[in-house]
C-alpha atoms as a PDB file:
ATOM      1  CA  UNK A   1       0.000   0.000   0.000  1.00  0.00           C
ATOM      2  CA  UNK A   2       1.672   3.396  -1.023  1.00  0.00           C
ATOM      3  CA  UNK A   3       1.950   6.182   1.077  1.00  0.00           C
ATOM      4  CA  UNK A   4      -0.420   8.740  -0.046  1.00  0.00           C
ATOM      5  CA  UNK A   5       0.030  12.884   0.300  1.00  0.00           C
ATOM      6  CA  UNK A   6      -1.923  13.462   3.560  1.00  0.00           C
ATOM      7  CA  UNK A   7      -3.173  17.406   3.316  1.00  0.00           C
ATOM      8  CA  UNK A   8      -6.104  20.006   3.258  1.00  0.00           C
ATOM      9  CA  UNK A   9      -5.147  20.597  -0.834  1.00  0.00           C
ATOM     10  CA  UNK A  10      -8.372  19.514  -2.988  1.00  0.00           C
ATOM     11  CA  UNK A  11      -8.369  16.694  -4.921  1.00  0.00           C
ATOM     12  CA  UNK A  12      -8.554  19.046  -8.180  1.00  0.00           C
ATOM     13  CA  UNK A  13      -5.021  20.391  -7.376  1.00  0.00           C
ATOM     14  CA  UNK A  14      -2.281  19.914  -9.861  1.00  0.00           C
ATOM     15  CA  UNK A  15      -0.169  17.929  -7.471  1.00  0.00           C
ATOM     16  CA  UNK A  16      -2.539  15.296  -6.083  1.00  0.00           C
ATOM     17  CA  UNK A  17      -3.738  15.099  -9.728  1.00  0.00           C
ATOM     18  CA  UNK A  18      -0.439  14.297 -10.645  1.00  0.00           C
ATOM     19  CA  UNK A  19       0.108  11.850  -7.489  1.00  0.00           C
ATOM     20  CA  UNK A  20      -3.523   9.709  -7.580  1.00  0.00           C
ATOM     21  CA  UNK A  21      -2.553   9.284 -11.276  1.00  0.00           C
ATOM     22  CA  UNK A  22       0.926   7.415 -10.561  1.00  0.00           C
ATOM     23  CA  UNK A  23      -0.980   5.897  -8.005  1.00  0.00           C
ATOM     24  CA  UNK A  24      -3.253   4.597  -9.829  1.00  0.00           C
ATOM     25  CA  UNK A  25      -1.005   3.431 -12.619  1.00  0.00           C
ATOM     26  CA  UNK A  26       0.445   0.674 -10.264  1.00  0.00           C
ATOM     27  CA  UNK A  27      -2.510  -1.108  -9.830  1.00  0.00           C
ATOM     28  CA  UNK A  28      -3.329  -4.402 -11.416  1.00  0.00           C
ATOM     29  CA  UNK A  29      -5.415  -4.581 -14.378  1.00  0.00           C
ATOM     30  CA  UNK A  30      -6.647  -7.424 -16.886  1.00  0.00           C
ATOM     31  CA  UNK A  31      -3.654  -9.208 -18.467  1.00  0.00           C
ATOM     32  CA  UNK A  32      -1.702  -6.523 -18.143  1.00  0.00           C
ATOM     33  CA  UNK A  33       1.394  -6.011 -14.939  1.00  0.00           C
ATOM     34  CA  UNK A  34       1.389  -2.441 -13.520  1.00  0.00           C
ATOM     35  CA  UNK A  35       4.925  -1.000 -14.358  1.00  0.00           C
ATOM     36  CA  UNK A  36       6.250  -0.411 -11.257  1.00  0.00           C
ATOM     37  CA  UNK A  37       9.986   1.440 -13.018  1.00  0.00           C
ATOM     38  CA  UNK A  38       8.124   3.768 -14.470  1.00  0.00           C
ATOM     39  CA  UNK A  39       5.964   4.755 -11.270  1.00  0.00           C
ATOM     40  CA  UNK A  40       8.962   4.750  -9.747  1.00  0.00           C
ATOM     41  CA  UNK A  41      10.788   7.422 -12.185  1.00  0.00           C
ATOM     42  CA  UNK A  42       7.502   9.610 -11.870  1.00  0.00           C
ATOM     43  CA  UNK A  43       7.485   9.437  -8.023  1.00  0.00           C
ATOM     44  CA  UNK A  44      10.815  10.715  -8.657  1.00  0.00           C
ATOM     45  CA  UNK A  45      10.313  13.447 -11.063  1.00  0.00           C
ATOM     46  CA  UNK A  46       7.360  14.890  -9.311  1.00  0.00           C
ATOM     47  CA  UNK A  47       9.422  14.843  -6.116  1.00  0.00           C
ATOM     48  CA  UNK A  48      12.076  16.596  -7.534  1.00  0.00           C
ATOM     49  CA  UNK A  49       9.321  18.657  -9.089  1.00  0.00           C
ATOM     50  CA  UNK A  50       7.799  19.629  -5.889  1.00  0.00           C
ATOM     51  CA  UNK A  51      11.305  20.265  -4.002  1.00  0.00           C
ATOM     52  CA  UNK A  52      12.835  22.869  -6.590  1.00  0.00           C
ATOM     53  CA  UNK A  53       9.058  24.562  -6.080  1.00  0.00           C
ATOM     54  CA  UNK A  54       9.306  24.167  -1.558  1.00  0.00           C
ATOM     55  CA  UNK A  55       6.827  22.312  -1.239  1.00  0.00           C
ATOM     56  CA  UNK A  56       8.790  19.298   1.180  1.00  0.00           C
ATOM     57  CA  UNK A  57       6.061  18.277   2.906  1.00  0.00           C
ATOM     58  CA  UNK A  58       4.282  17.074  -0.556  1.00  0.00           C
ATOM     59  CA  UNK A  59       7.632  16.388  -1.860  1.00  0.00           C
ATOM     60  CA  UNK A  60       8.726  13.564   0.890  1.00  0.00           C
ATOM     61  CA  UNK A  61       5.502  11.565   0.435  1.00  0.00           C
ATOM     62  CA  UNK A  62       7.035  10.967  -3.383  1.00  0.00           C
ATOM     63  CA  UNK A  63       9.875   9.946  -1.611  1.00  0.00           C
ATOM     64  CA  UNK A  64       8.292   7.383   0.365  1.00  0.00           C
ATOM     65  CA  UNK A  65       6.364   5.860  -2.348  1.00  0.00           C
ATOM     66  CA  UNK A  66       9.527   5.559  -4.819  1.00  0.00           C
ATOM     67  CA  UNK A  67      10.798   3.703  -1.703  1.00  0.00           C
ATOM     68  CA  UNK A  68       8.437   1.252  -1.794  1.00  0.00           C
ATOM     69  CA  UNK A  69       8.564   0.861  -5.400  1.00  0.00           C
ATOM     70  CA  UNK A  70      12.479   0.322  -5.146  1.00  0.00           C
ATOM     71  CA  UNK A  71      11.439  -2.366  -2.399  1.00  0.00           C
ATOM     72  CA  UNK A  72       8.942  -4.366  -4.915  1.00  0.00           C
ATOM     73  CA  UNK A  73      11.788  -4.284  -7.918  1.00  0.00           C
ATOM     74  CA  UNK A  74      14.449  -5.538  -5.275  1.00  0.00           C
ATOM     75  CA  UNK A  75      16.667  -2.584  -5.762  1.00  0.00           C
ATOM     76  CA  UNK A  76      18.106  -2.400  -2.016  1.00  0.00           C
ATOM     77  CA  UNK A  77      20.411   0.610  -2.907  1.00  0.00           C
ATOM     78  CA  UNK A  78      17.616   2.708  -4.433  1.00  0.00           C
ATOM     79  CA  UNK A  79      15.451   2.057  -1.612  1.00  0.00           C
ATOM     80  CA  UNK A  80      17.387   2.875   1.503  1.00  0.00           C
ATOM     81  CA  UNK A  81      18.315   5.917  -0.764  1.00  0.00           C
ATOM     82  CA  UNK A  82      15.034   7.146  -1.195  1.00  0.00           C
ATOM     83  CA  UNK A  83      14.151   6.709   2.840  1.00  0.00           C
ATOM     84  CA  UNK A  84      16.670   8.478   3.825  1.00  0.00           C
ATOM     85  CA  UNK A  85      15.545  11.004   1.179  1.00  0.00           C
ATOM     86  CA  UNK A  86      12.565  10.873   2.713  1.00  0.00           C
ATOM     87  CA  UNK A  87      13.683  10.995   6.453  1.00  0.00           C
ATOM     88  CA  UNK A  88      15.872  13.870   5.489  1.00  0.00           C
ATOM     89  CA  UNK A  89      12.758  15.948   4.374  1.00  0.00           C
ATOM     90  CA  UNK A  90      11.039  14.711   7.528  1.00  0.00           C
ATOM     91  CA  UNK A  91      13.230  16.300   9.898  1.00  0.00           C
ATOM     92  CA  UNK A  92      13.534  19.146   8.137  1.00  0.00           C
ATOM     93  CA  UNK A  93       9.871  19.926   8.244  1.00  0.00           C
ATOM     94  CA  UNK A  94      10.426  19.365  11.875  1.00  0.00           C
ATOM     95  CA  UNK A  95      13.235  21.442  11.948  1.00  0.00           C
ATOM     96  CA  UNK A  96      11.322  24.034   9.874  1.00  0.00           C
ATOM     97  CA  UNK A  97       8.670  24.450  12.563  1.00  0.00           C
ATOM     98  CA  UNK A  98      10.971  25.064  15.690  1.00  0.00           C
ATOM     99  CA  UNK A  99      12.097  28.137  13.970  1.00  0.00           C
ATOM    100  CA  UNK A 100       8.845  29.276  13.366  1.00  0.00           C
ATOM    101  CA  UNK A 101       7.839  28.408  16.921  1.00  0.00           C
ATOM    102  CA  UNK A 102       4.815  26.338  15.939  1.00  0.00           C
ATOM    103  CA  UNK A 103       3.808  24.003  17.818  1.00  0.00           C
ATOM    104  CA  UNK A 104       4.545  20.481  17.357  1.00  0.00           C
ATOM    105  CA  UNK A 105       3.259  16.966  17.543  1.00  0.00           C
ATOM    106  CA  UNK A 106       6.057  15.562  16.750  1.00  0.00           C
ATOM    107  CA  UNK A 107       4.891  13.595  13.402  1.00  0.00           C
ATOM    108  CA  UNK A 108       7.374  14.436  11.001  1.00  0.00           C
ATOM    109  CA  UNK A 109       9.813  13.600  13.873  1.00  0.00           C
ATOM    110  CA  UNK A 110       8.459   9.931  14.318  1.00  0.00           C
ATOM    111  CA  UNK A 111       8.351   9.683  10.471  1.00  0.00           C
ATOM    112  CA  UNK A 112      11.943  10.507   9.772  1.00  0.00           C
ATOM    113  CA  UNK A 113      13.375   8.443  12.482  1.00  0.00           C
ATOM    114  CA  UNK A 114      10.737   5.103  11.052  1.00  0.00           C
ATOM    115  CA  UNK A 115      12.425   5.893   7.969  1.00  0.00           C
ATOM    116  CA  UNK A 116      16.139   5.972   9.128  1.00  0.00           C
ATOM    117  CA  UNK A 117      15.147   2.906  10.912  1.00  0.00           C
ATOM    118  CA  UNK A 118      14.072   1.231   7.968  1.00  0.00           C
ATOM    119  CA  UNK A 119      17.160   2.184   5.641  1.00  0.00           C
ATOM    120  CA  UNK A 120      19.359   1.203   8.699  1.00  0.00           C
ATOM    121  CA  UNK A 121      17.722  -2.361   8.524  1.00  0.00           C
ATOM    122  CA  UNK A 122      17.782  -2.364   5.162  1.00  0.00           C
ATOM    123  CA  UNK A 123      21.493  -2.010   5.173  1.00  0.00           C
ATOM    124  CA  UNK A 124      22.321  -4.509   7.792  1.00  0.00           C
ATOM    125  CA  UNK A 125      20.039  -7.297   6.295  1.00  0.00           C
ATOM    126  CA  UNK A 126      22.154  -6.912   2.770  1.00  0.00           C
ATOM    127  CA  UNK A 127      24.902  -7.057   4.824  1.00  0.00           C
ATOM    128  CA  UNK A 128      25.894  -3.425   4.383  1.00  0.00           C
ATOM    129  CA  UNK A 129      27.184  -2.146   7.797  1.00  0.00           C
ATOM    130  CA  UNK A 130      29.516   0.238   6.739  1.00  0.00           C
ATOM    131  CA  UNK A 131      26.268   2.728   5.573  1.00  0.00           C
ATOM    132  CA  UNK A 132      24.241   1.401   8.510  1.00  0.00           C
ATOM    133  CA  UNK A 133      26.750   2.590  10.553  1.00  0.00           C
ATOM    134  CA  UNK A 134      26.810   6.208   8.945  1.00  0.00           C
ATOM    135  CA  UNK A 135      23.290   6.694   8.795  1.00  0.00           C
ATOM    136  CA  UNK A 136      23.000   5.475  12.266  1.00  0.00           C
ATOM    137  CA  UNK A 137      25.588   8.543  13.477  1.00  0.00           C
ATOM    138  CA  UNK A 138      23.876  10.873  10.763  1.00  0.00           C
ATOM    139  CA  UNK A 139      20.801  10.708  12.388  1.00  0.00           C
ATOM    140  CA  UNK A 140      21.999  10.687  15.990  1.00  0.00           C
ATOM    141  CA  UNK A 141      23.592  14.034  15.179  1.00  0.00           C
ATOM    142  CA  UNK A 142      20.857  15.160  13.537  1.00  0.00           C
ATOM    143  CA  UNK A 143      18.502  14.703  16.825  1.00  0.00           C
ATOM    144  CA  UNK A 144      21.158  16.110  18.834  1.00  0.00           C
ATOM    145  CA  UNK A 145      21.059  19.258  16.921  1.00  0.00           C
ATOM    146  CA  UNK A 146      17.414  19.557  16.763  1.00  0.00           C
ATOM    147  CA  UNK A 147      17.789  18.990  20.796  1.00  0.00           C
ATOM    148  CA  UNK A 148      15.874  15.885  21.188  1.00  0.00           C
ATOM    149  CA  UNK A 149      18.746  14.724  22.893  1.00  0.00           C
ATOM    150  CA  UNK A 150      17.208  11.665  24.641  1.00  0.00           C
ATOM    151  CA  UNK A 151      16.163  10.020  21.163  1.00  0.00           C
ATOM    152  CA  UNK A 152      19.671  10.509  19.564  1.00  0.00           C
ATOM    153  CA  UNK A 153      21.080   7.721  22.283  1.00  0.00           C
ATOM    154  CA  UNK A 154      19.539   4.662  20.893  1.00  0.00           C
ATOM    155  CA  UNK A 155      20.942   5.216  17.671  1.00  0.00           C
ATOM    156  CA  UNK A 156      24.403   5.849  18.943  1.00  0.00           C
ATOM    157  CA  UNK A 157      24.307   2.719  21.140  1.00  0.00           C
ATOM    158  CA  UNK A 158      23.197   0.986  17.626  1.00  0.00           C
ATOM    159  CA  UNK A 159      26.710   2.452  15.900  1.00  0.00           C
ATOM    160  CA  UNK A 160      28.824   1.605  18.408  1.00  0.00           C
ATOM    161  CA  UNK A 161      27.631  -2.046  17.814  1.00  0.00           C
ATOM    162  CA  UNK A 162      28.203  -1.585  13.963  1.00  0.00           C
ATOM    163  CA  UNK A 163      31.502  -0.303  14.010  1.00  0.00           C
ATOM    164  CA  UNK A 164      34.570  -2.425  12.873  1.00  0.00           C
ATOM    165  CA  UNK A 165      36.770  -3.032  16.173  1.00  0.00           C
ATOM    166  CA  UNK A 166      39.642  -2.052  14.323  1.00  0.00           C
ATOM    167  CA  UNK A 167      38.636   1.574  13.848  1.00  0.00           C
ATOM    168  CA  UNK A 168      39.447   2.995  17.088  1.00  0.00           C
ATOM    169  CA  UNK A 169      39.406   6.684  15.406  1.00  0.00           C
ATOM    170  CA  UNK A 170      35.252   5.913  14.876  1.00  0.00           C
ATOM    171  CA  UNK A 171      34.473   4.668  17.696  1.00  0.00           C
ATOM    172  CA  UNK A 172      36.096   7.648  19.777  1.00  0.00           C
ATOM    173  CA  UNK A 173      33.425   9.988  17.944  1.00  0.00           C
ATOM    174  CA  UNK A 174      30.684   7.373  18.501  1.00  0.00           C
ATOM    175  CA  UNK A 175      31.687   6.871  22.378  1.00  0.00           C
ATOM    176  CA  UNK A 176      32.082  10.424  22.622  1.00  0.00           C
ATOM    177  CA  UNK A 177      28.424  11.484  21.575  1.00  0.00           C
ATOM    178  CA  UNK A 178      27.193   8.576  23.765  1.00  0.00           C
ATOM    179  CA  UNK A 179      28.615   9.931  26.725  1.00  0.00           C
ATOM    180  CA  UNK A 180      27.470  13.458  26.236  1.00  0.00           C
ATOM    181  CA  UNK A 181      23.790  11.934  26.040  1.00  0.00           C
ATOM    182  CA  UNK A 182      24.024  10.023  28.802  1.00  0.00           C
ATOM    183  CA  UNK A 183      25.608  12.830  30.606  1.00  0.00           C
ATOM    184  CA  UNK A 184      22.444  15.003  29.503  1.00  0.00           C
ATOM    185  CA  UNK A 185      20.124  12.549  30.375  1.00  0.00           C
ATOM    186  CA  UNK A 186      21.510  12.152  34.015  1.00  0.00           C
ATOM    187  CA  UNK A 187      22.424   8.491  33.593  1.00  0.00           C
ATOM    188  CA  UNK A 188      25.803   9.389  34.877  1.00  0.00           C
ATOM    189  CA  UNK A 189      26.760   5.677  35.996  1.00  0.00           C
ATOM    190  CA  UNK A 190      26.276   4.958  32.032  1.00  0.00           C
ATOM    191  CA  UNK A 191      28.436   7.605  30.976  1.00  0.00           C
ATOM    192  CA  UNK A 192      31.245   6.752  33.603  1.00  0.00           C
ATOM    193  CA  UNK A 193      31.051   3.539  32.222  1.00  0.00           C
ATOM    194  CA  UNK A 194      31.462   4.864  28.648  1.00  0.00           C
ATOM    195  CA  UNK A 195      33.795   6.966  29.336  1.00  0.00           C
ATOM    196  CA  UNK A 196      36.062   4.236  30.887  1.00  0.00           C
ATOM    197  CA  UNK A 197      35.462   2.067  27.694  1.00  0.00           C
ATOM    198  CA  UNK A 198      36.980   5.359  26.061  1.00  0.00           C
ATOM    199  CA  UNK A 199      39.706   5.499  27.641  1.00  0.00           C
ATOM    200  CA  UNK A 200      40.524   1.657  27.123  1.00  0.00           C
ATOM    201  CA  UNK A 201      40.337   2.028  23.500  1.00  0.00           C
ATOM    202  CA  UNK A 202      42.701   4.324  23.244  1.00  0.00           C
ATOM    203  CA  UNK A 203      45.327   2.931  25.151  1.00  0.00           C
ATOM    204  CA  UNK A 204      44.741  -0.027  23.531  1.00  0.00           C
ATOM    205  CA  UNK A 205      45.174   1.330  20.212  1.00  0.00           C
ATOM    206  CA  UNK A 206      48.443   2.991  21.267  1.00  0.00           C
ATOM    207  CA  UNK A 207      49.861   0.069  22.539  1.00  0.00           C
ATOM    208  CA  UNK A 208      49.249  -2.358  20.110  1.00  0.00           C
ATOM    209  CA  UNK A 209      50.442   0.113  17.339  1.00  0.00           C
ATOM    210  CA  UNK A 210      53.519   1.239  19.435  1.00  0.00           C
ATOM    211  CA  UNK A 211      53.444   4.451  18.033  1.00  0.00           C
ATOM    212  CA  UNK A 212      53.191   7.991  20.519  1.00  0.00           C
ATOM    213  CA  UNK A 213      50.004   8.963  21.097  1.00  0.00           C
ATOM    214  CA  UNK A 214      48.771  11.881  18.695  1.00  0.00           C
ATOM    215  CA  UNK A 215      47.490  15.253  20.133  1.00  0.00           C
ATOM    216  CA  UNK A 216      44.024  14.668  19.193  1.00  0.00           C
ATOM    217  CA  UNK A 217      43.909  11.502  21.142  1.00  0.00           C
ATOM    218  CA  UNK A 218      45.646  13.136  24.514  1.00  0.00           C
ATOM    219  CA  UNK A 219      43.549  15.660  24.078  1.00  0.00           C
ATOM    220  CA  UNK A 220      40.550  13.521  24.543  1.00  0.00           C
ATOM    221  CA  UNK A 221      42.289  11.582  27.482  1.00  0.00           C
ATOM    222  CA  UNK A 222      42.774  14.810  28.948  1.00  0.00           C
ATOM    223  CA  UNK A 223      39.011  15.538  28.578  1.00  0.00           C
ATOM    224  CA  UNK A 224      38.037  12.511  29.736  1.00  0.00           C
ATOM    225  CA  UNK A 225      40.255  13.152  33.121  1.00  0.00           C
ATOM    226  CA  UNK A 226      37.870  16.205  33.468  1.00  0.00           C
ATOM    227  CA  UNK A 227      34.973  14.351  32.491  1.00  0.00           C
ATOM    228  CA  UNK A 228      35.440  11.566  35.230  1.00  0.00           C
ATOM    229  CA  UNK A 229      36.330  13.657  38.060  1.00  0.00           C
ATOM    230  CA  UNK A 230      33.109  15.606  37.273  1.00  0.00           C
ATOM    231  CA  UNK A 231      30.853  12.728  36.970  1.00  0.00           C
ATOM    232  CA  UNK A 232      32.540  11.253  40.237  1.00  0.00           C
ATOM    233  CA  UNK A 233      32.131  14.713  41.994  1.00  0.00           C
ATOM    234  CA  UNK A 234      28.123  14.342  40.845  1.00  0.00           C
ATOM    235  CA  UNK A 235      27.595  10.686  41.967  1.00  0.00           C
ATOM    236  CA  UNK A 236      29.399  11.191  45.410  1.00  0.00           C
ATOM    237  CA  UNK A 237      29.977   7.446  45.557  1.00  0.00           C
ATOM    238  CA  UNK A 238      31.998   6.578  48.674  1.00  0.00           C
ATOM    239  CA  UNK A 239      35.832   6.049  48.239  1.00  0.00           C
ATOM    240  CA  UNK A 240      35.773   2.485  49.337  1.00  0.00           C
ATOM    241  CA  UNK A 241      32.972   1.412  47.137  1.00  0.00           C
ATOM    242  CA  UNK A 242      34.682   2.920  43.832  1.00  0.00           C
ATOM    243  CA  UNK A 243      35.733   0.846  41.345  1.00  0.00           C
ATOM    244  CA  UNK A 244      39.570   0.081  41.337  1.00  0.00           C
ATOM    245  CA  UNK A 245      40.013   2.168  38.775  1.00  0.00           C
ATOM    246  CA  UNK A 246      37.863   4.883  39.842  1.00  0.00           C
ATOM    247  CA  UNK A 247      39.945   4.305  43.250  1.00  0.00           C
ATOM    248  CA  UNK A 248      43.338   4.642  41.055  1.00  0.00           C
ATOM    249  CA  UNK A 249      41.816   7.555  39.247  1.00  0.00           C
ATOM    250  CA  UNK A 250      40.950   9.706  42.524  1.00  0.00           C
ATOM    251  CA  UNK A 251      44.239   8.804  44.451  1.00  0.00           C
ATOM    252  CA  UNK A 252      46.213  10.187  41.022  1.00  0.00           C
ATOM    253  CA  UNK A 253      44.314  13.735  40.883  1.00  0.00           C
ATOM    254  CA  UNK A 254      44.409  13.826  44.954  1.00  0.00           C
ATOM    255  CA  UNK A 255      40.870  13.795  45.313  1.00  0.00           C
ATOM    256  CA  UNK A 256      40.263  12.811  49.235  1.00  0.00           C
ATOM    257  CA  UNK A 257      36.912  10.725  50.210  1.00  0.00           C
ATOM    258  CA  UNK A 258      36.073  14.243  51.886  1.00  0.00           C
ATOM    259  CA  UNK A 259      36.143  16.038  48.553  1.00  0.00           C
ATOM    260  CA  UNK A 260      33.479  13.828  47.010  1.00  0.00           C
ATOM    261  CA  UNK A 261      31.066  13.873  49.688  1.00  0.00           C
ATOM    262  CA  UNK A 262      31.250  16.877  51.152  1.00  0.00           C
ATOM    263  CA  UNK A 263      32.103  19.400  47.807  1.00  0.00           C
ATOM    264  CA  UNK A 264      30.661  22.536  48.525  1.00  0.00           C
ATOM    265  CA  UNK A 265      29.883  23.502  44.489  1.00  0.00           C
ATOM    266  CA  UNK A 266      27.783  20.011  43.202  1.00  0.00           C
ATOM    267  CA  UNK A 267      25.884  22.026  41.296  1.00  0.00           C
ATOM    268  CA  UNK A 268      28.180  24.061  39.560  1.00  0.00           C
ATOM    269  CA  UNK A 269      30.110  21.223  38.052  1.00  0.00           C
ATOM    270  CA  UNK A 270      26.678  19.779  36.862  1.00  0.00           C
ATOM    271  CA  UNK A 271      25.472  22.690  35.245  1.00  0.00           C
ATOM    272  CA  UNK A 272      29.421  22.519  33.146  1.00  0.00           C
ATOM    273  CA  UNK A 273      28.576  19.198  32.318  1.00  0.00           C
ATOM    274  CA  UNK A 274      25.713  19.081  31.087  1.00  0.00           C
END
């Protein structure tokens, strides 16, 4: 069943005109297959069409349907291309009513991140984790920058389990972003925990290369020092039930068990943090 424009436009507009016809096209008559290429191409040229004129939110439901035709002609590539078309436009609309301060139910929200999610499955089922992986992060950063900060963890939690353990530079971003949504969402155990899994990886990776550790990645050890003590300073967990690390970690800045539970300025360093 193809997604049809939803809107208060007549049926005797142009556009819809345009739309029911390629709809109707596809449907099954005597002895003869619909042609489901050339519905496809139209989808496509009337979303293009509608696009170069600003009309998105008429635009992305051609989007959706050239999806779906993709889908029926097993064309993997042209489908998770035109979701993420499609969840592109989505957002935007979103995107395009926080600026204008309108108020929101969210519904081009939910339909952009269904269609990520379906490209994203898409990919992995074909075996292509590589652009799973990127769309994953795209849209992650995408919600993080719209400020629905809560929604962009799941889909950094899915990245980090689609990245290739060899590329330690990736999953520094990926663990990175993780821990600043945890940190946000006051799950500051979970980004402790991330941020100690940071940490690993990159002395991993500098000891199994043997090769000096570059600026970029000190500098994120050095922010991840600042990090920890912060979070620490925030959970106020008793010295003797730290981790040993945690204990190692404390003793090597000179933070005293009085320090973390008696800190006078709690709130301060949450307020940085966050």
């Amino acid at each position: 069943q193809l997604y049809f424009i939803q809107s208060n436009l007549s049926m005797n507009d142009p556009v819809v005109e345009r739309y029911v016809a390629i709809c109707r096209s596809l449907k099954k008559r005597f002895m003869r297959k619909p042609n489901i290429a050339e519905a496809r191409d139209n989808f496509y040229s009337l979303g293009k069409q509608l696009l170069a004129a600003g009309n998105k939110e008429y635009a992305v439901s051609c989007y959706v349907s050239a999806s779906q035709c993709e889908d029926q002609l097993g064309n993997t590539v042209g489908e998770t291309n035109a979701l993420t078309k499609a969840a592109t436009l989505f957002l935007q609309l979103e995107k395009d009513k926080q600026m204008l301060c309108i108020a929101s139910n969210e519904t081009y929200l939910a339909a952009g991140i269904d269609c990520y999610n379906k490209a994203v499955t898409k990919l992995i089922d074909t075996h292509k984790q590589d652009l799973a992986l990127k769309l994953c992060v795209e849209l992650g950063c995408l919600l993080v920058d719209m400020g629905h900060i809560p929604d962009a963890e799941p889909h950094f939690i899915k990245a980090s389990t689609l990245i290739n353990p060899g590329n330690i530079s990736f999953q520094v971003v990926v663990l990175k972003k993780l821990c600043y949504c945890k940190t946000y969402c006051r799950n500051y155990m979970g980004a402790l925990e991330t941020l100690d899994k940071l940490v690993y990886l990159i002395n991993l990776s500098t000891s199994m290369q043997e090769e000096k550790m570059t600026a970029h990645l000190q500098d994120t050890l050095q922010h991840c020092e600042i990090a920890t003590l912060l979070l620490l300073l925030i959970v106020n967990t008793p010295f003797l039930h730290l981790s040993p690390q945690h204990k190692y970690f404390c003793l090597s800045v000179s933070v005293t068990m009085t320090t973390l539970c008696y800190h006078d300025n709690i709130t301060c360093y949450h307020d940085n943090i966050v």
